[in-house]
PDB file of N, CA and C in Angstrom:
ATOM      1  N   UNK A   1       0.820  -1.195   0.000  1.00  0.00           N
ATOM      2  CA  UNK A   1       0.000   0.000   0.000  1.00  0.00           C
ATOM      3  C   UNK A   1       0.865   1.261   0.000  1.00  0.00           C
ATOM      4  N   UNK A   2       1.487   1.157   0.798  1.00  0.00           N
ATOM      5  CA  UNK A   2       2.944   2.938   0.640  1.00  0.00           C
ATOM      6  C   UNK A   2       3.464   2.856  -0.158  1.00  0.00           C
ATOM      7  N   UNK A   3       4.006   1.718  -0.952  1.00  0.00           N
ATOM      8  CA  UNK A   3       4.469   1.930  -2.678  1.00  0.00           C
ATOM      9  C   UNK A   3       3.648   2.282  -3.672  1.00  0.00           C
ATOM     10  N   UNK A   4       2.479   1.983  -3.465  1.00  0.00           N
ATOM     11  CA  UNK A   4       1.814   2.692  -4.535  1.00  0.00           C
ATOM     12  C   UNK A   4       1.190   3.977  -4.072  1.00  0.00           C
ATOM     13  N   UNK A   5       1.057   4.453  -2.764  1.00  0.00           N
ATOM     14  CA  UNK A   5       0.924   6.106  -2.756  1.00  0.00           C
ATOM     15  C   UNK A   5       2.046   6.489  -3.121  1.00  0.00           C
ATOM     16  N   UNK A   6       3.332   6.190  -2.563  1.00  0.00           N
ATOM     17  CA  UNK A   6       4.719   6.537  -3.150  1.00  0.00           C
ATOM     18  C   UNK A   6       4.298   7.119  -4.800  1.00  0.00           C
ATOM     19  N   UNK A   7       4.260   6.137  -5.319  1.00  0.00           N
ATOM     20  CA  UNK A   7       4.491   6.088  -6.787  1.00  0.00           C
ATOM     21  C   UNK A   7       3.280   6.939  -7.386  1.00  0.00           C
ATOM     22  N   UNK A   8       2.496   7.182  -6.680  1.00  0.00           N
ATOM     23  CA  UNK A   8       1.256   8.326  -7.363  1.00  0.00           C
ATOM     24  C   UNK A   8       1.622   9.848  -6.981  1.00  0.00           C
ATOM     25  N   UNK A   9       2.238   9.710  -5.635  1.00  0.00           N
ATOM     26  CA  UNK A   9       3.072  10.758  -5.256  1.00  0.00           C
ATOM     27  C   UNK A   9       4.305  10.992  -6.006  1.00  0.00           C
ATOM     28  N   UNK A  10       4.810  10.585  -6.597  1.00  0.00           N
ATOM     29  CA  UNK A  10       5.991  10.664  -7.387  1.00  0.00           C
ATOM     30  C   UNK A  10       5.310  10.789  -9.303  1.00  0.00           C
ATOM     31  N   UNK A  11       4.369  10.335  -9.292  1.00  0.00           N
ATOM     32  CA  UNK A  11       3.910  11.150 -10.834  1.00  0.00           C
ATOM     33  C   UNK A  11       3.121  12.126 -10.742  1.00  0.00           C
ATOM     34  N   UNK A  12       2.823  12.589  -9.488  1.00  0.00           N
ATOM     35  CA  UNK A  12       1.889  14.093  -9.334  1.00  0.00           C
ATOM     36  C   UNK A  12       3.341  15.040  -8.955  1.00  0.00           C
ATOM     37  N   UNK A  13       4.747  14.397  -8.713  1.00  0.00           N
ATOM     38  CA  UNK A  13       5.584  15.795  -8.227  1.00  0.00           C
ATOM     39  C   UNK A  13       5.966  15.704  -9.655  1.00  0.00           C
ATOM     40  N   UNK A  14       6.123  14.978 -10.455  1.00  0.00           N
ATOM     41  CA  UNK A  14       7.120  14.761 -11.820  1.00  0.00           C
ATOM     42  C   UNK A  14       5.922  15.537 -12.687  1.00  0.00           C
ATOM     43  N   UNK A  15       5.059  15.616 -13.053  1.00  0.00           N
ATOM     44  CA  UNK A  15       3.929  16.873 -13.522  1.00  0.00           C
ATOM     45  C   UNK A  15       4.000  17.796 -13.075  1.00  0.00           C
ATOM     46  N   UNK A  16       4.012  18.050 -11.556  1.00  0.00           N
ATOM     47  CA  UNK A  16       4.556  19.771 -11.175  1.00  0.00           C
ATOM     48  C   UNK A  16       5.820  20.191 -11.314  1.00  0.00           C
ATOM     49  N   UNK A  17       6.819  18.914 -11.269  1.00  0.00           N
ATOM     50  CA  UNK A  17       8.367  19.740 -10.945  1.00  0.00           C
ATOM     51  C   UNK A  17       8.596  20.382 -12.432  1.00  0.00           C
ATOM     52  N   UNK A  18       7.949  19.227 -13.177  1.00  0.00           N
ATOM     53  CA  UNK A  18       8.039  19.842 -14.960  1.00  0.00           C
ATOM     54  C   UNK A  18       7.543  21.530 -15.198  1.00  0.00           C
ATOM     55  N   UNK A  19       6.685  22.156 -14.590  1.00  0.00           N
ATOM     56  CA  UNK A  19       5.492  23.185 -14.464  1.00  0.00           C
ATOM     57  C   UNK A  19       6.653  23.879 -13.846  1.00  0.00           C
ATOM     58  N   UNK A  20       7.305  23.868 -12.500  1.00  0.00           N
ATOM     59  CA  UNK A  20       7.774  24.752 -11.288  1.00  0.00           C
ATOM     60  C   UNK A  20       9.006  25.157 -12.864  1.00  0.00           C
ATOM     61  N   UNK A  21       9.601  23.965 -12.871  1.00  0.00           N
ATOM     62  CA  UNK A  21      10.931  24.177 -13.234  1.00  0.00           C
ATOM     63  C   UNK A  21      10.817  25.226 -14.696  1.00  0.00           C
ATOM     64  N   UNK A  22      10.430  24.690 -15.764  1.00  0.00           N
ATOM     65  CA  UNK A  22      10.108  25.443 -17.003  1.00  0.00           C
ATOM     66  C   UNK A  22       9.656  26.894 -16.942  1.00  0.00           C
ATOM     67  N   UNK A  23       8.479  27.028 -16.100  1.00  0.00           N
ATOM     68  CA  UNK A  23       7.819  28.434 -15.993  1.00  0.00           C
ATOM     69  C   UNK A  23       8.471  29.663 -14.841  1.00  0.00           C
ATOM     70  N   UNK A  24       8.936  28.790 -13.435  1.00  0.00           N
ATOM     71  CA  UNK A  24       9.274  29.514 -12.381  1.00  0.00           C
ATOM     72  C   UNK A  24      10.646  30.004 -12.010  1.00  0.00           C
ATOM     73  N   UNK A  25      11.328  28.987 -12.582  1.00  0.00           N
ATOM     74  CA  UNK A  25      12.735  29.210 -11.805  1.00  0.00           C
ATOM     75  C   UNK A  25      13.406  30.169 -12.909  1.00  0.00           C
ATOM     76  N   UNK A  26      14.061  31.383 -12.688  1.00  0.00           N
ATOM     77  CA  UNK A  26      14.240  32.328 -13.620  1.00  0.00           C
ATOM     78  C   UNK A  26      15.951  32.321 -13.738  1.00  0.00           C
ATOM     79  N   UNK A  27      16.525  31.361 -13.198  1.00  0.00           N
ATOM     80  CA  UNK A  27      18.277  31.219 -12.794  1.00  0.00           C
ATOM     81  C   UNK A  27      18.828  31.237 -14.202  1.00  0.00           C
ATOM     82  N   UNK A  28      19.641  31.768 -15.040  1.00  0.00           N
ATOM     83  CA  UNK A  28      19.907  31.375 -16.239  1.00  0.00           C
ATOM     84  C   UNK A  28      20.857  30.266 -16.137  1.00  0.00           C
ATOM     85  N   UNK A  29      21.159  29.697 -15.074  1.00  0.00           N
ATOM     86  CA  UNK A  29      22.124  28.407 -15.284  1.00  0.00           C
ATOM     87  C   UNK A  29      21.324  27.071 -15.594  1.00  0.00           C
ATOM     88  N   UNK A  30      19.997  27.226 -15.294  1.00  0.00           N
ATOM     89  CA  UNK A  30      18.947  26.300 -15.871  1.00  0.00           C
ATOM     90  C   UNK A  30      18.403  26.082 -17.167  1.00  0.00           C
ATOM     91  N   UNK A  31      18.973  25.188 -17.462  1.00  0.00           N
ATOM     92  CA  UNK A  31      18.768  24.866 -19.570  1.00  0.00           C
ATOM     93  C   UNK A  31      17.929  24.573 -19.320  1.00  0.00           C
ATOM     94  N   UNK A  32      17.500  23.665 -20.368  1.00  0.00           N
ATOM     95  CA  UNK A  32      16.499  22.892 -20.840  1.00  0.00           C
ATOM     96  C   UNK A  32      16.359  22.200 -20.436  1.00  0.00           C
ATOM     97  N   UNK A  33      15.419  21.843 -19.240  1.00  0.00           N
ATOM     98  CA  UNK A  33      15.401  20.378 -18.363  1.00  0.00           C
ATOM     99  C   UNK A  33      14.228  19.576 -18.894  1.00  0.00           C
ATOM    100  N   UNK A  34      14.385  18.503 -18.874  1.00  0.00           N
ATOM    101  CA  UNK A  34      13.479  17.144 -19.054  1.00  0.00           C
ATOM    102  C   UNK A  34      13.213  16.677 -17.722  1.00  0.00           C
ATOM    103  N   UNK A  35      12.017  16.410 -17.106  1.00  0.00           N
ATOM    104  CA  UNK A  35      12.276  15.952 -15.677  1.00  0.00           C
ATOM    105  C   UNK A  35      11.865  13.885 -16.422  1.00  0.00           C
ATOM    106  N   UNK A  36      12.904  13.144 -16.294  1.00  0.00           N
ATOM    107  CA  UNK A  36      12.757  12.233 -16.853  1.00  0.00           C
ATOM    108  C   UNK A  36      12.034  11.132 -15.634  1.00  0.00           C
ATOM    109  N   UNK A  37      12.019  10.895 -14.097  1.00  0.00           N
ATOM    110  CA  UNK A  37      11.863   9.727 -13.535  1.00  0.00           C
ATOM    111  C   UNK A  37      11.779  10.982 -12.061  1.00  0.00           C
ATOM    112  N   UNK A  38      10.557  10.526 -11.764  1.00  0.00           N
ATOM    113  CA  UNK A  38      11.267  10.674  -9.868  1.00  0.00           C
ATOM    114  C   UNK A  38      10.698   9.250  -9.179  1.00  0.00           C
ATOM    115  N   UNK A  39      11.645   9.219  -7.896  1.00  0.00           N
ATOM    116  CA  UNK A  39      11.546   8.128  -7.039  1.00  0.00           C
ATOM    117  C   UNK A  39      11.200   8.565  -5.771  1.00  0.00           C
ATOM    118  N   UNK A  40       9.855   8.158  -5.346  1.00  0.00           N
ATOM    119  CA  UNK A  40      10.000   8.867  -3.630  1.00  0.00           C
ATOM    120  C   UNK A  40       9.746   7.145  -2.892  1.00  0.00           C
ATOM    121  N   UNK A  41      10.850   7.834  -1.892  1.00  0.00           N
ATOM    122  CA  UNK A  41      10.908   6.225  -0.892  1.00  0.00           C
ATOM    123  C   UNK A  41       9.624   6.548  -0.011  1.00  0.00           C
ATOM    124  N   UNK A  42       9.497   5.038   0.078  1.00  0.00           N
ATOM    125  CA  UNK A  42       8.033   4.437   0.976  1.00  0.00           C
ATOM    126  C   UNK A  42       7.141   5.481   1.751  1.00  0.00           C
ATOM    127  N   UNK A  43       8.249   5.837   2.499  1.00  0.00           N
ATOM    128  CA  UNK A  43       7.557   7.195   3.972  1.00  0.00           C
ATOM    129  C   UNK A  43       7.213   8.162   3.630  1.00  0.00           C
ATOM    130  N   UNK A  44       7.766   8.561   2.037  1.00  0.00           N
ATOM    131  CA  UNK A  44       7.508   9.751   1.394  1.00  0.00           C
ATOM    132  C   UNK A  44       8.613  11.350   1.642  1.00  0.00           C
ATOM    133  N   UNK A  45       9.644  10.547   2.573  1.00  0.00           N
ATOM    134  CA  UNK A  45      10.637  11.645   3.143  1.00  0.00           C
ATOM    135  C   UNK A  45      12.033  12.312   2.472  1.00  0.00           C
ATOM    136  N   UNK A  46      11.821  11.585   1.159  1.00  0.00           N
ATOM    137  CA  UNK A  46      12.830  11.548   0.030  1.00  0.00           C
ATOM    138  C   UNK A  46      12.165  11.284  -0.946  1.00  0.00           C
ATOM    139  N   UNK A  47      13.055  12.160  -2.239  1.00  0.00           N
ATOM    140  CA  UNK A  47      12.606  12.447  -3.255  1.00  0.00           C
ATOM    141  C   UNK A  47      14.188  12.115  -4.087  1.00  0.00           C
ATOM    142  N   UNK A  48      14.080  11.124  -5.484  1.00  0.00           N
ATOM    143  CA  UNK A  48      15.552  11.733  -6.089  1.00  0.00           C
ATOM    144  C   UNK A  48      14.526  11.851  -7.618  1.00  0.00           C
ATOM    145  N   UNK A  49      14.653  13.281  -7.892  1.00  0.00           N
ATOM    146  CA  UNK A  49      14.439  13.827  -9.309  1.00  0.00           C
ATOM    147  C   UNK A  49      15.565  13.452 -10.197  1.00  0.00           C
ATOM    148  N   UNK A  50      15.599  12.376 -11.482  1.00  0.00           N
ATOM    149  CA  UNK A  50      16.046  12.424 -12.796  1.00  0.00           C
ATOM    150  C   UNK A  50      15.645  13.025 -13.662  1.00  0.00           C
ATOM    151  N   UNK A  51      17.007  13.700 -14.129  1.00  0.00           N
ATOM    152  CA  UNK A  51      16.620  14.871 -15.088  1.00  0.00           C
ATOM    153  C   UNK A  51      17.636  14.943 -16.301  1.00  0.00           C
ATOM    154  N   UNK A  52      16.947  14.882 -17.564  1.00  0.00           N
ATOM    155  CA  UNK A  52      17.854  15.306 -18.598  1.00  0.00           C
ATOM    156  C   UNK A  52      18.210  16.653 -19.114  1.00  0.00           C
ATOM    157  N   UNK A  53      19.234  16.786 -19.429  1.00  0.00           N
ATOM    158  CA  UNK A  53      19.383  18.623 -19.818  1.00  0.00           C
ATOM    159  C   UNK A  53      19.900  18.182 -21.101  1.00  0.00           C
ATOM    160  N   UNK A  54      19.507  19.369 -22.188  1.00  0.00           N
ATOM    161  CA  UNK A  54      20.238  19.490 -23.716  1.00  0.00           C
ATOM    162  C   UNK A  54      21.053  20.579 -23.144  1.00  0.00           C
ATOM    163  N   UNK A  55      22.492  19.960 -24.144  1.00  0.00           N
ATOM    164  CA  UNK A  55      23.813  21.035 -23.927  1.00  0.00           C
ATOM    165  C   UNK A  55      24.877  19.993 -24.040  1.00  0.00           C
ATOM    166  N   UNK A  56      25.717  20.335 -23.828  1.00  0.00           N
ATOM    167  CA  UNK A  56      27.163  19.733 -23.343  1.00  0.00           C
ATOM    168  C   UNK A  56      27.357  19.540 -21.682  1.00  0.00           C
ATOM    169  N   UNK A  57      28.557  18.740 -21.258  1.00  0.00           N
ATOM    170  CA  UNK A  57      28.634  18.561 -19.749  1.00  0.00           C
ATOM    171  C   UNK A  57      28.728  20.047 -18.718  1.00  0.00           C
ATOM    172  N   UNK A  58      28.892  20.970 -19.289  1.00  0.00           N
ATOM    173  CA  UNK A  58      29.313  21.748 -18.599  1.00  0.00           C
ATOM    174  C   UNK A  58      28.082  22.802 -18.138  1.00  0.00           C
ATOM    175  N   UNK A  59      27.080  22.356 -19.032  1.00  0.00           N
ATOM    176  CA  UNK A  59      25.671  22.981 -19.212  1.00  0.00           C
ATOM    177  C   UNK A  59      24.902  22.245 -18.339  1.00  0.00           C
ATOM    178  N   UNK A  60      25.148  20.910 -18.703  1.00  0.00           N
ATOM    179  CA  UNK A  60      24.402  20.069 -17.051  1.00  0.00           C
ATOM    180  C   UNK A  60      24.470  20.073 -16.029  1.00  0.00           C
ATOM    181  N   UNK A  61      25.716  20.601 -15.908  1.00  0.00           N
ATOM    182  CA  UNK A  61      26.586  21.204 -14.251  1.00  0.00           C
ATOM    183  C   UNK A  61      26.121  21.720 -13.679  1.00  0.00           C
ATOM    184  N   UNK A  62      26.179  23.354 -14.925  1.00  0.00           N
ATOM    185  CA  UNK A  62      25.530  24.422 -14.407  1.00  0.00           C
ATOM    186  C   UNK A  62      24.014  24.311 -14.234  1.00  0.00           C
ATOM    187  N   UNK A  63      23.076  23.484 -14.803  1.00  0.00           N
ATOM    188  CA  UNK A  63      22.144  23.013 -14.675  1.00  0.00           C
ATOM    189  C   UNK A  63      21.775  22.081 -12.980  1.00  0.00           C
ATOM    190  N   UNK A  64      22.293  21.380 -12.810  1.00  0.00           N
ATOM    191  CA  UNK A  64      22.572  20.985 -11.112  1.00  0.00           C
ATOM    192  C   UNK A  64      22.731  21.868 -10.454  1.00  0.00           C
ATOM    193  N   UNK A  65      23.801  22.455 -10.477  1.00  0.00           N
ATOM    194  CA  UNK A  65      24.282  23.716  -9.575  1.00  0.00           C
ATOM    195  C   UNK A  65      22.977  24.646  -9.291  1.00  0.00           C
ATOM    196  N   UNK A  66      22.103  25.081 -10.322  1.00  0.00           N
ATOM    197  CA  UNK A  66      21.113  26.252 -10.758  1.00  0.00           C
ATOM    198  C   UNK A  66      19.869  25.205  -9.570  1.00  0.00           C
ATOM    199  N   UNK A  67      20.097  23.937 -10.277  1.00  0.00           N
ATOM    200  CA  UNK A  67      18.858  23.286  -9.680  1.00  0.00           C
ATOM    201  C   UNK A  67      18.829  23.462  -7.588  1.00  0.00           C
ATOM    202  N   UNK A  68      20.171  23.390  -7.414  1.00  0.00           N
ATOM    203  CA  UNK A  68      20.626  23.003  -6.005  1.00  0.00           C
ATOM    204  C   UNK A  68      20.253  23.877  -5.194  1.00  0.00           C
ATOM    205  N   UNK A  69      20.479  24.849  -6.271  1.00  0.00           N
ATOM    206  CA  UNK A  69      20.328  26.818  -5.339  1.00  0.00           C
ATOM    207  C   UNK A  69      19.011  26.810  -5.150  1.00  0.00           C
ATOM    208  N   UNK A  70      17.879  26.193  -6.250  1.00  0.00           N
ATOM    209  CA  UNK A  70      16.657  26.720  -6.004  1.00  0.00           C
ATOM    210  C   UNK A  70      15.762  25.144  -5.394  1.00  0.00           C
ATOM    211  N   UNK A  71      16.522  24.325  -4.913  1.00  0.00           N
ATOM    212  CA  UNK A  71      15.830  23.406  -4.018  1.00  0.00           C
ATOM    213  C   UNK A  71      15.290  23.784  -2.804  1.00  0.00           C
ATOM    214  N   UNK A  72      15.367  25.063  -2.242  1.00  0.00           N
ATOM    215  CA  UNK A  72      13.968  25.171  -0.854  1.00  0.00           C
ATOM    216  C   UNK A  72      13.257  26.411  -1.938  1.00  0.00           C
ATOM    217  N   UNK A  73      13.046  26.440  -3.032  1.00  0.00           N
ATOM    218  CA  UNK A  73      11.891  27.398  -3.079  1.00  0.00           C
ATOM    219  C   UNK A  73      11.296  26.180  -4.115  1.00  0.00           C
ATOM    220  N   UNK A  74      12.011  25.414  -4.756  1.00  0.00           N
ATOM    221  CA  UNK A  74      11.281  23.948  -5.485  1.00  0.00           C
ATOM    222  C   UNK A  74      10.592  23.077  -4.281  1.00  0.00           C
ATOM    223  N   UNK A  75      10.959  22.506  -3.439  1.00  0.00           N
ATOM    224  CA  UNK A  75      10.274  22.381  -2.426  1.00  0.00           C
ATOM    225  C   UNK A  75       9.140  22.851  -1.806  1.00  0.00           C
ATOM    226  N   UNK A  76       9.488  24.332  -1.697  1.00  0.00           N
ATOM    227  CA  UNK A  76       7.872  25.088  -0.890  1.00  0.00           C
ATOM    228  C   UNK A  76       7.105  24.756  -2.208  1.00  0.00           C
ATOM    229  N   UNK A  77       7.274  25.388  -3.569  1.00  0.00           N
ATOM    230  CA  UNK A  77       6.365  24.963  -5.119  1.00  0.00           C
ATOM    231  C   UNK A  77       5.619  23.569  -4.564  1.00  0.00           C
ATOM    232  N   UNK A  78       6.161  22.837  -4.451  1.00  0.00           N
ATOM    233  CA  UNK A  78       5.897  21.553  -4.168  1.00  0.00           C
ATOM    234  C   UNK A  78       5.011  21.405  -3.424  1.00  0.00           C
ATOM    235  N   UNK A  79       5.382  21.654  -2.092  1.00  0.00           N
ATOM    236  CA  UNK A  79       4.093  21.400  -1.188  1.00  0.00           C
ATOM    237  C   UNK A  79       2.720  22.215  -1.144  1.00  0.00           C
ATOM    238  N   UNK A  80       2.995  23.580  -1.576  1.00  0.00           N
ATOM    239  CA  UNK A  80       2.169  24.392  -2.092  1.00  0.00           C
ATOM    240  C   UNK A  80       0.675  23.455  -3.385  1.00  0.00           C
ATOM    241  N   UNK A  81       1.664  22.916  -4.079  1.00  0.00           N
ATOM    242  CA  UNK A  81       0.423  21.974  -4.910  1.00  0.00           C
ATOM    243  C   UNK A  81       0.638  21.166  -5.044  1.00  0.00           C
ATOM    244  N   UNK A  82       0.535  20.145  -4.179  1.00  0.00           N
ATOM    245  CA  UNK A  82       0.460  19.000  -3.330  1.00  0.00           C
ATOM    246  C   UNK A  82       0.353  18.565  -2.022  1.00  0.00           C
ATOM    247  N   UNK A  83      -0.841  18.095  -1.606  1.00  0.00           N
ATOM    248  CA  UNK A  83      -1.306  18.352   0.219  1.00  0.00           C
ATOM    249  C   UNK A  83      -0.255  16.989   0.470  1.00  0.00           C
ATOM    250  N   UNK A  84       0.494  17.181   1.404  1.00  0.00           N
ATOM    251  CA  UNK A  84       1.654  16.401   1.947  1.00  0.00           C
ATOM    252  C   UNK A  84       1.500  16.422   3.369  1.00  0.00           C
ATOM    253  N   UNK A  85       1.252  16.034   4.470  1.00  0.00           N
ATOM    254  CA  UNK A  85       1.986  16.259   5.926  1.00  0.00           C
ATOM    255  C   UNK A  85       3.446  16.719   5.761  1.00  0.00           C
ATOM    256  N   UNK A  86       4.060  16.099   5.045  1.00  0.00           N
ATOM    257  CA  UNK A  86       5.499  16.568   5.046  1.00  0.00           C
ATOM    258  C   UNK A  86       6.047  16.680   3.858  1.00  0.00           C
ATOM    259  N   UNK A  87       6.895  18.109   3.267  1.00  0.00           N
ATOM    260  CA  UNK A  87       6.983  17.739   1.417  1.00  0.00           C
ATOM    261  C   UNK A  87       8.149  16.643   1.537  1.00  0.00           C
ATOM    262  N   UNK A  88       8.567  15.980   0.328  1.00  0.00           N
ATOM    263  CA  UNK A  88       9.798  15.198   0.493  1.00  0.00           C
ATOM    264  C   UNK A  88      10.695  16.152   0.331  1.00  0.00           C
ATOM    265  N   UNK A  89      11.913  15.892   0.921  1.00  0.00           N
ATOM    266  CA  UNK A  89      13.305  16.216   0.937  1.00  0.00           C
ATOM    267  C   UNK A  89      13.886  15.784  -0.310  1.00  0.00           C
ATOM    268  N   UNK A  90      13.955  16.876  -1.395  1.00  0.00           N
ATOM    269  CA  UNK A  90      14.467  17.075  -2.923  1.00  0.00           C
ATOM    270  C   UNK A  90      15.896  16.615  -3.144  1.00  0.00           C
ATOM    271  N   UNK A  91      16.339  15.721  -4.053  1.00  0.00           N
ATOM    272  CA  UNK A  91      17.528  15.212  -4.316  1.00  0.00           C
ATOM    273  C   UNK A  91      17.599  15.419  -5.952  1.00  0.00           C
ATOM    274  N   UNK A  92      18.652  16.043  -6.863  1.00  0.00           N
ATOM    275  CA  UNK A  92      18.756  16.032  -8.609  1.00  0.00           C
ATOM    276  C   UNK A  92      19.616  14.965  -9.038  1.00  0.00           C
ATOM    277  N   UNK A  93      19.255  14.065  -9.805  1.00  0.00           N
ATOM    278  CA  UNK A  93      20.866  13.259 -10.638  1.00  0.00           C
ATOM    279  C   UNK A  93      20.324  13.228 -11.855  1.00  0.00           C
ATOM    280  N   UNK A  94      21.481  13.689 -12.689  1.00  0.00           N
ATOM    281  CA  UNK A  94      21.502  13.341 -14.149  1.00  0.00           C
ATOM    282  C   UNK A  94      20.824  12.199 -14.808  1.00  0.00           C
ATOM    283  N   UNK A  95      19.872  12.062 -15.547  1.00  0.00           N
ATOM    284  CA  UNK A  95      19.521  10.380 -16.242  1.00  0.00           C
ATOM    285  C   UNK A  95      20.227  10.705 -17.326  1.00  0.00           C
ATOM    286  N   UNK A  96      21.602   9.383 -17.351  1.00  0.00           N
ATOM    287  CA  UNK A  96      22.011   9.433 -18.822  1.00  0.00           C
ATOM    288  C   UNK A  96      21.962   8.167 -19.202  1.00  0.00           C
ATOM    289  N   UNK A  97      20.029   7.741 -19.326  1.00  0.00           N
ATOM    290  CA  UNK A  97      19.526   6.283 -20.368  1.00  0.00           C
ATOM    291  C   UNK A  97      19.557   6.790 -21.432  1.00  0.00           C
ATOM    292  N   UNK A  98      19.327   7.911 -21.854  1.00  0.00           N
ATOM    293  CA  UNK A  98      18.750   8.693 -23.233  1.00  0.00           C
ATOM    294  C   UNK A  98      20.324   8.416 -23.856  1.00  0.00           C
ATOM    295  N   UNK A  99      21.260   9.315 -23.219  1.00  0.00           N
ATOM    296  CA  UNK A  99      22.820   8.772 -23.750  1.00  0.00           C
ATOM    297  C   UNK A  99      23.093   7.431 -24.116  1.00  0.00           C
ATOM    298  N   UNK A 100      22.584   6.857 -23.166  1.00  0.00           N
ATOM    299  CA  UNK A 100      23.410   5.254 -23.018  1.00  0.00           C
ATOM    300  C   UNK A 100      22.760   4.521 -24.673  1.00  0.00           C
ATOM    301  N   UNK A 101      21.032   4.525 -24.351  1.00  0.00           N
ATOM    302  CA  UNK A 101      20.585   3.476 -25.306  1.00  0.00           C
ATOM    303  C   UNK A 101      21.008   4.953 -26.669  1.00  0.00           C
ATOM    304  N   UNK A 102      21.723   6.151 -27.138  1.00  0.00           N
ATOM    305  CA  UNK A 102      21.986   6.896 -27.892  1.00  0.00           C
ATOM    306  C   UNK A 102      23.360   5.634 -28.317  1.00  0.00           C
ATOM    307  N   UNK A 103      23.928   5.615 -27.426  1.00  0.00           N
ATOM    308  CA  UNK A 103      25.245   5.218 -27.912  1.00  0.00           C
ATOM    309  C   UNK A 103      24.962   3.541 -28.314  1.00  0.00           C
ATOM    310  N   UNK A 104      24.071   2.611 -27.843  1.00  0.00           N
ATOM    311  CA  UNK A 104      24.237   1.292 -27.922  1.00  0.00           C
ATOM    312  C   UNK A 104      23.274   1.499 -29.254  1.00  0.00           C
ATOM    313  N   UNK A 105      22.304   2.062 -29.920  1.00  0.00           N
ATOM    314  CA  UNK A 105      22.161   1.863 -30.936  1.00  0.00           C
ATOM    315  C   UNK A 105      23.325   2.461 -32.141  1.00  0.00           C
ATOM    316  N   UNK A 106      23.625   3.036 -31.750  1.00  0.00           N
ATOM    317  CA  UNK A 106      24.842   3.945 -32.514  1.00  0.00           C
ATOM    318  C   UNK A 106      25.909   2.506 -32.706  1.00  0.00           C
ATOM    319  N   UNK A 107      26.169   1.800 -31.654  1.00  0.00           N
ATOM    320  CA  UNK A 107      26.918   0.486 -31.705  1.00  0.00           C
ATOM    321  C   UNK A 107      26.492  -0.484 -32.579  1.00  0.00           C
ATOM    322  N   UNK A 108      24.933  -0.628 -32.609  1.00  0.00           N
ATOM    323  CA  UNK A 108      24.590  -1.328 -33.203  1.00  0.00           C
ATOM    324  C   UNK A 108      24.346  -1.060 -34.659  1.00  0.00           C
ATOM    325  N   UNK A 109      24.505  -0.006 -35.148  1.00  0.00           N
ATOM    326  CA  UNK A 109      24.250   0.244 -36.826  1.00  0.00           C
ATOM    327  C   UNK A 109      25.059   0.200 -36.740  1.00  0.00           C
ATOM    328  N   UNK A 110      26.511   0.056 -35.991  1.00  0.00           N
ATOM    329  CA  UNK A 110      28.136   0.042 -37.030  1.00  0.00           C
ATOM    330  C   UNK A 110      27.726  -1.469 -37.074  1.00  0.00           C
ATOM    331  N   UNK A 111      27.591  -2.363 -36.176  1.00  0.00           N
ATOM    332  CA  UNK A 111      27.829  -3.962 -36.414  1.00  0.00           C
ATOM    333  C   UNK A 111      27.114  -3.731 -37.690  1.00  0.00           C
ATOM    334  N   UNK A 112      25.609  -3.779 -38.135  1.00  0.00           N
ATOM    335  CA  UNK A 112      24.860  -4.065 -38.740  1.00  0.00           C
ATOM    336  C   UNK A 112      25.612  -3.335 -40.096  1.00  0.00           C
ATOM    337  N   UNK A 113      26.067  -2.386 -40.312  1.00  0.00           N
ATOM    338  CA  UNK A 113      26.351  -1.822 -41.085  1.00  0.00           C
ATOM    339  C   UNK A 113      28.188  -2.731 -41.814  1.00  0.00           C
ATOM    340  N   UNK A 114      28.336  -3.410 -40.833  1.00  0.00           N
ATOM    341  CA  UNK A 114      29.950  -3.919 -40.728  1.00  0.00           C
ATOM    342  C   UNK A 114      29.229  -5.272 -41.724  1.00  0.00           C
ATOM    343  N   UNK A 115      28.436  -5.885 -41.079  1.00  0.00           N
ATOM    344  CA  UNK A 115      27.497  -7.083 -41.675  1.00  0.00           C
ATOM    345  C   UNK A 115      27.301  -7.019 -43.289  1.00  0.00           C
ATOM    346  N   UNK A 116      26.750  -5.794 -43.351  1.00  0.00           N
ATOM    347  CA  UNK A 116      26.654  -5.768 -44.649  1.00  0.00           C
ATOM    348  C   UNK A 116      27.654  -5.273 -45.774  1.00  0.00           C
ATOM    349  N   UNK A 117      28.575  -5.407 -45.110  1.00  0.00           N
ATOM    350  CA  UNK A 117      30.374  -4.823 -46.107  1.00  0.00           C
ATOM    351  C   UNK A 117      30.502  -6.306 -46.631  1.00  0.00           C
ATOM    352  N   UNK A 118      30.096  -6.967 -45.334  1.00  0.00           N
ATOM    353  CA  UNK A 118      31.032  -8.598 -45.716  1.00  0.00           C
ATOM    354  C   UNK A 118      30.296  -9.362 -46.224  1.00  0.00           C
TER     355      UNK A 118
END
């Protein structure tokens, strides 16, 4: 039963954090975020937001960094629209699946492409 409020709680913050982040946060170190996955544990007292950014590494950085500064006013956003007893405690990490399965198909048209030389 707490995993699945968890997990309804975690696709009602991943619809707002998308909303807070895009429209509210005015930091210019904040690119283009994708909010790709959040995870809130059982009790609801933790939160880890996955997030993709377009740019280079140094743009995602500054993208973390931007995100880090504005984690207690992303937070109040949060509980503000969403009735919580307690908001979760906000955590950011990079999702790089989008990279990964980028590069393993990229692997895979050279084989396929190697296949058809020979």
């Amino acid at each position: 039963m707490n995993q699945l409020r968890a997990n309804r709680v975690a696709e009602q913050m991943k619809k707002e954090l998308g909303d807070i982040i895009s429209r509210r946060i005015k930091d210019p170190r904040v690119g283009f975020v994708t909010i790709t996955d959040v995870e809130v544990t059982g009790d609801l007292q933790q939160a880890k937001i996955y997030i993709s950014v377009l740019g280079d590494d140094k743009k995602r950085q500054d993208t973390l960094i931007g995100l880090a500064k504005a984690k207690g006013f992303i937070r109040s956003e949060i509980g503000k629209r969403i009735r919580l007893r307690k908001t979760p405690e906000l955590s950011f990490d990079l999702d790089d699946a989008i990279e990964r399965g980028n590069r393993i198909e990229d692997l895979l048209r050279q084989i396929n492409n190697q296949d058809d030389e020979l």
